[in-house]
N, C-alpha and C. Protein backbone atom coordinates (compact mmCIF):
# COMPACT_ATOMS: atom_id res chain seq x y z
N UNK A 1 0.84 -1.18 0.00
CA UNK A 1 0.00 0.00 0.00
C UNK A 1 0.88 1.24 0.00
N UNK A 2 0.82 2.35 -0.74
CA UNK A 2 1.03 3.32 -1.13
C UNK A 2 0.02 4.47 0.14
N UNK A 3 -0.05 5.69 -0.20
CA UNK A 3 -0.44 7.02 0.35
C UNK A 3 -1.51 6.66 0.37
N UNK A 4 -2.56 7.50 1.48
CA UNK A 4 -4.10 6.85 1.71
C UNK A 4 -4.34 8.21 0.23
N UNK A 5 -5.34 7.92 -0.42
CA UNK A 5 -6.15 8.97 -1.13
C UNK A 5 -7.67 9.33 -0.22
N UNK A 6 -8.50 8.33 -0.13
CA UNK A 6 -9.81 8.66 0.80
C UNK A 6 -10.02 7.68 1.10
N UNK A 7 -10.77 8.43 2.20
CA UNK A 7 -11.31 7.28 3.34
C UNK A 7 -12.74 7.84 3.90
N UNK A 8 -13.74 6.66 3.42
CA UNK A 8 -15.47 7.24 3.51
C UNK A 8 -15.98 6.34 4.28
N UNK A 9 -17.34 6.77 4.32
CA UNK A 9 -18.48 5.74 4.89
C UNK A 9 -19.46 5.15 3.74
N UNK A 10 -19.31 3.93 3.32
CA UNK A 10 -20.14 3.31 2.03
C UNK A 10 -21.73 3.11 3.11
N UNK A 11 -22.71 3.44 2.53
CA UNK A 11 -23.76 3.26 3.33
C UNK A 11 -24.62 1.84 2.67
N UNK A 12 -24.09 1.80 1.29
CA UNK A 12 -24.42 0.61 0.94
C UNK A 12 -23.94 -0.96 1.40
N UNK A 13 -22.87 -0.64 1.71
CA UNK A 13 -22.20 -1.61 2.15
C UNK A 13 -21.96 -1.97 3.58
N UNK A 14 -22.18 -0.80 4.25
CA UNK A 14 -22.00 -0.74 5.68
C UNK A 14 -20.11 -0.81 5.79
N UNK A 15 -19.50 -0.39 5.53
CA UNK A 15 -18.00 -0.67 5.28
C UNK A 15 -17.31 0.79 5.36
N UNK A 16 -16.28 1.08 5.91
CA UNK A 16 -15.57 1.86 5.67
C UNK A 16 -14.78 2.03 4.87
N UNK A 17 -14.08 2.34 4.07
CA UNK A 17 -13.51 2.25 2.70
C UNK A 17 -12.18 2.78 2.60
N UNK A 18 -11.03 2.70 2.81
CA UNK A 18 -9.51 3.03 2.41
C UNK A 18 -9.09 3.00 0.50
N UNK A 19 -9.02 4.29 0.44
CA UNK A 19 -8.52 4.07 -1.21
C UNK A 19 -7.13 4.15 -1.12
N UNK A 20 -6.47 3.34 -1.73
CA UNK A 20 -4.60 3.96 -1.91
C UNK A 20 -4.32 4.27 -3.01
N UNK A 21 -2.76 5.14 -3.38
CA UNK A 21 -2.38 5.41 -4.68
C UNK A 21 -2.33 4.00 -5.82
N UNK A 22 -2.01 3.23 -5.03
CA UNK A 22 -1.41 1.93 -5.82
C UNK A 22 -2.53 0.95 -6.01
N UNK A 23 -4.06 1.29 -5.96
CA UNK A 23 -5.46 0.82 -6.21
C UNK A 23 -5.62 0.15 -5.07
N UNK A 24 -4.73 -0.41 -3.93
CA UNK A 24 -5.82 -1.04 -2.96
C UNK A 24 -6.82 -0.46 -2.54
N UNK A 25 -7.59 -1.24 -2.34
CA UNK A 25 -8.52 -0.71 -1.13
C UNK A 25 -8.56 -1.54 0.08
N UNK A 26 -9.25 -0.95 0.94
CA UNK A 26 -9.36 -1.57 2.38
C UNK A 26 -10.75 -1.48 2.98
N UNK A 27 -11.32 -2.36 3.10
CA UNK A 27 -13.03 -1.86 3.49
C UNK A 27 -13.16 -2.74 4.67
N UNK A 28 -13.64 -2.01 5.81
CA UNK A 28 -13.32 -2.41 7.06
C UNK A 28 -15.38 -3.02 7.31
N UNK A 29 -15.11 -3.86 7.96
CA UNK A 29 -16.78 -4.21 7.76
C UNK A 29 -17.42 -3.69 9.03
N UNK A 30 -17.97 -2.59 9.37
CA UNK A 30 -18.45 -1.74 10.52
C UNK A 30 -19.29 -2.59 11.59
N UNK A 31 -20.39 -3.83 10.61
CA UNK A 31 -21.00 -4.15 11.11
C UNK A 31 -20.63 -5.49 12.54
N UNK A 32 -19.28 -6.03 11.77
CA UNK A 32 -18.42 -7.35 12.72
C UNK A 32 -17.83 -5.99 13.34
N UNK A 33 -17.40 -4.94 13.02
CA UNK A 33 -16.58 -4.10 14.32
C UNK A 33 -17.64 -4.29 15.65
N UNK A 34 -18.79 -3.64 15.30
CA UNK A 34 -19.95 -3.19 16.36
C UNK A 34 -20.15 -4.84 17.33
N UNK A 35 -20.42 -5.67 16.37
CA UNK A 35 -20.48 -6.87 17.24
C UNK A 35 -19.65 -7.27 18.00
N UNK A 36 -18.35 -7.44 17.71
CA UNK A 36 -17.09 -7.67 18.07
C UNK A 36 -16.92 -6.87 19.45
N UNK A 37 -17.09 -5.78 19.40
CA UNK A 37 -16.22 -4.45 20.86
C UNK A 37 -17.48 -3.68 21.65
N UNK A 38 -18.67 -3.48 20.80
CA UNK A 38 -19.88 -2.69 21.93
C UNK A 38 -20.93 -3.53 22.30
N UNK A 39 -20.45 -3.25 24.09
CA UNK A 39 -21.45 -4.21 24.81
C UNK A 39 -22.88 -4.09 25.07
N UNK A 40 -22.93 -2.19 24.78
CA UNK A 40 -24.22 -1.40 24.44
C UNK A 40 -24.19 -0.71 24.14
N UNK A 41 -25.48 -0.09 23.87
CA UNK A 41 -26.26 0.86 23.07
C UNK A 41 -25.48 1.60 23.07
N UNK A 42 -24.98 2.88 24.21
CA UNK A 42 -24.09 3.32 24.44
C UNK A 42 -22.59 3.56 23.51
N UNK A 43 -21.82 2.19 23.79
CA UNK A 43 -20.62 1.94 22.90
C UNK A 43 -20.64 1.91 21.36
N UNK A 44 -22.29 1.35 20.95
CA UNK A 44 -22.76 1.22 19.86
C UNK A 44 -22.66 2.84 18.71
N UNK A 45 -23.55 3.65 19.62
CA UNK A 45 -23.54 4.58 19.25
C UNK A 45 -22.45 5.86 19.03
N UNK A 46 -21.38 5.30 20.35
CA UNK A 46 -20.22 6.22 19.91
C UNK A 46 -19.14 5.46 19.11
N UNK A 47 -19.46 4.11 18.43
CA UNK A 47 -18.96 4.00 16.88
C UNK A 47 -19.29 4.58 15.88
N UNK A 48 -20.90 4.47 16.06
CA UNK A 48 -21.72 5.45 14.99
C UNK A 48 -21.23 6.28 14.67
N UNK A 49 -21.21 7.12 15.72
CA UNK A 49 -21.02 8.67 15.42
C UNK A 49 -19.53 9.24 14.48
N UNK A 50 -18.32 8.32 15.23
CA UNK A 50 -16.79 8.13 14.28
C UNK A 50 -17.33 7.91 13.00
N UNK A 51 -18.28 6.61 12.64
CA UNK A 51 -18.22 6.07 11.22
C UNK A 51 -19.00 7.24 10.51
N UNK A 52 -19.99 7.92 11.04
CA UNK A 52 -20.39 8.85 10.22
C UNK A 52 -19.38 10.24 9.65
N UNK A 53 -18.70 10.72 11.19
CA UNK A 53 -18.87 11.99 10.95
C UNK A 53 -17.10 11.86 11.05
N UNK A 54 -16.25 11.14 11.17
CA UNK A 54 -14.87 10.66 11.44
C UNK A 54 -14.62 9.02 11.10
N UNK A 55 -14.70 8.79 9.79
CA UNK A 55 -14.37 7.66 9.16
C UNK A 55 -12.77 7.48 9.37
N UNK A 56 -11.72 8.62 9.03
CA UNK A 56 -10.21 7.97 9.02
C UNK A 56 -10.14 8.07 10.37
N UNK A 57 -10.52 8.56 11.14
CA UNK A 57 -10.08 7.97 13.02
C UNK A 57 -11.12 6.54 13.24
N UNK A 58 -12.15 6.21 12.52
CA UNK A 58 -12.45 5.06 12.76
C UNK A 58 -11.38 4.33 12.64
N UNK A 59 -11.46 4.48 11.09
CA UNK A 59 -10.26 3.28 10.39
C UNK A 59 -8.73 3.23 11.27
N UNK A 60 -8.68 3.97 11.90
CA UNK A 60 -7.07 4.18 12.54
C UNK A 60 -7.36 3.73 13.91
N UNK A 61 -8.64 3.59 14.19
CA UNK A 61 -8.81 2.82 15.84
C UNK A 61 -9.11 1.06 15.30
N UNK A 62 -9.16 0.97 14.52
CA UNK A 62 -10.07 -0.62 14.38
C UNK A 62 -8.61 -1.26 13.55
N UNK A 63 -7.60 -0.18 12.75
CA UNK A 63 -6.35 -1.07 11.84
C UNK A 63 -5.32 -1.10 13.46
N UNK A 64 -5.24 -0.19 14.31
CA UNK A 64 -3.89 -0.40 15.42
C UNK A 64 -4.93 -0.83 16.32
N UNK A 65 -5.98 -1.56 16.27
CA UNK A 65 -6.07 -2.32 17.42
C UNK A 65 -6.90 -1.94 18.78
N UNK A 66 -7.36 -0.51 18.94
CA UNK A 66 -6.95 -0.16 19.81
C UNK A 66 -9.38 0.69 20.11
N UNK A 67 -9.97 -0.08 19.60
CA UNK A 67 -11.45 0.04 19.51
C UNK A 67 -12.24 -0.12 21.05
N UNK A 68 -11.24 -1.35 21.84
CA UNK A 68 -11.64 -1.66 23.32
C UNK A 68 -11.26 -0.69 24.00
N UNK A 69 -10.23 -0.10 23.51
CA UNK A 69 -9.39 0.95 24.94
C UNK A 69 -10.43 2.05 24.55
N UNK A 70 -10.22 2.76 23.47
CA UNK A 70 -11.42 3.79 22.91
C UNK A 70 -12.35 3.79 24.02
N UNK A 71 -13.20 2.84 23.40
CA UNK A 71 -14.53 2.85 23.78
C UNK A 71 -14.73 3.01 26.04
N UNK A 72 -13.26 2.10 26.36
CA UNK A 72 -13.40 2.34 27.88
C UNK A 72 -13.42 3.96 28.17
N UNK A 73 -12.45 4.48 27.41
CA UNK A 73 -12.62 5.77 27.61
C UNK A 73 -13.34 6.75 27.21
N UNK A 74 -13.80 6.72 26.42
CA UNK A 74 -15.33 7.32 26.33
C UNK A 74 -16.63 6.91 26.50
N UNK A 75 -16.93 6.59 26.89
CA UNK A 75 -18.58 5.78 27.14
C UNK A 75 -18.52 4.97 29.32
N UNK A 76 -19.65 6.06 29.33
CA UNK A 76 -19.46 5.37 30.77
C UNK A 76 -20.85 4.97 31.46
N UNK A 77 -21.08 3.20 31.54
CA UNK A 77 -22.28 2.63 31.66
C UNK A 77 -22.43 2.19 32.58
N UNK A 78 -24.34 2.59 33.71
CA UNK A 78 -24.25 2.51 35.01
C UNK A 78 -25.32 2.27 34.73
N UNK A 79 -26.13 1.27 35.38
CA UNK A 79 -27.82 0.62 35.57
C UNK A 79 -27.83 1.77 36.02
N UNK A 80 -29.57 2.10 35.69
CA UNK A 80 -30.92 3.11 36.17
C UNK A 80 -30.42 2.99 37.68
N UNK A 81 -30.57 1.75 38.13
CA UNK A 81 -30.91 1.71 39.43
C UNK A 81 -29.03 2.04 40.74
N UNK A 82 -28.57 2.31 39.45
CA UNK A 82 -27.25 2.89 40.35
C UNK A 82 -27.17 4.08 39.97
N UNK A 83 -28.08 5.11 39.21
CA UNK A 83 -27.51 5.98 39.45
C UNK A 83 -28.13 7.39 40.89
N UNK A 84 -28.77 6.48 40.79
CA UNK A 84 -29.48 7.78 42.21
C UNK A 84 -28.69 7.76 43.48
C-alpha cells in the first residue's frame, strides 16, 4: 500500500472504505466491528457517530487495534438503578 487517497463511509455496504495510490482498497466491515467491541447501546452509538462523521479515526482505531481501549474511555455505563 502506497499514500491513503480517501477514506469514507459506504452506506451501501456498511463498510468503511480506504482508497490507496497503488489501487488497494481496504473496506473495514463496521457491522463485525460493532459486534465484536460494543457491549451497548451506548458503545454502539459512539462507533456510529466516528463512522459517520470521522471515518479515518475510525479506520485508525479498528487497523492499530486499539477500539476496546477507545470505547473504555469514552462511554461510561451505570444501571438506572445505580444511578441515584
Amino acid at each position: 500500500m502506497k499514500r491513503l487517497i480517501s477514506c469514507e463511509f459506504n452506506m451501501d455496504t456498511n463498510h468503511v472504505e480506504l482508497f490507496y495510490t497503488d489501487g488497494t482498497m481496504l473496506a473495514i466491515d463496521t457491522i463485525a466491528v460493532e459486534n465484536e467491541y460494543a457491549e451497548d447501546m451506548y458503545q454502539r452509538s459512539e462507533l456510529d457517530w466516528l463512522i459517520y462523521n470521522a471515518p479515518l479515526e475510525y479506520a485508525d482505531l479498528v487497523l492499530n487495534g486499539d477500539v476496546e481501549g477507545y470505547l473504555k474511555r469514552v462511554t461510561q455505563y451505570r444501571p438506572l438503578d445505580e444511578q441515584r
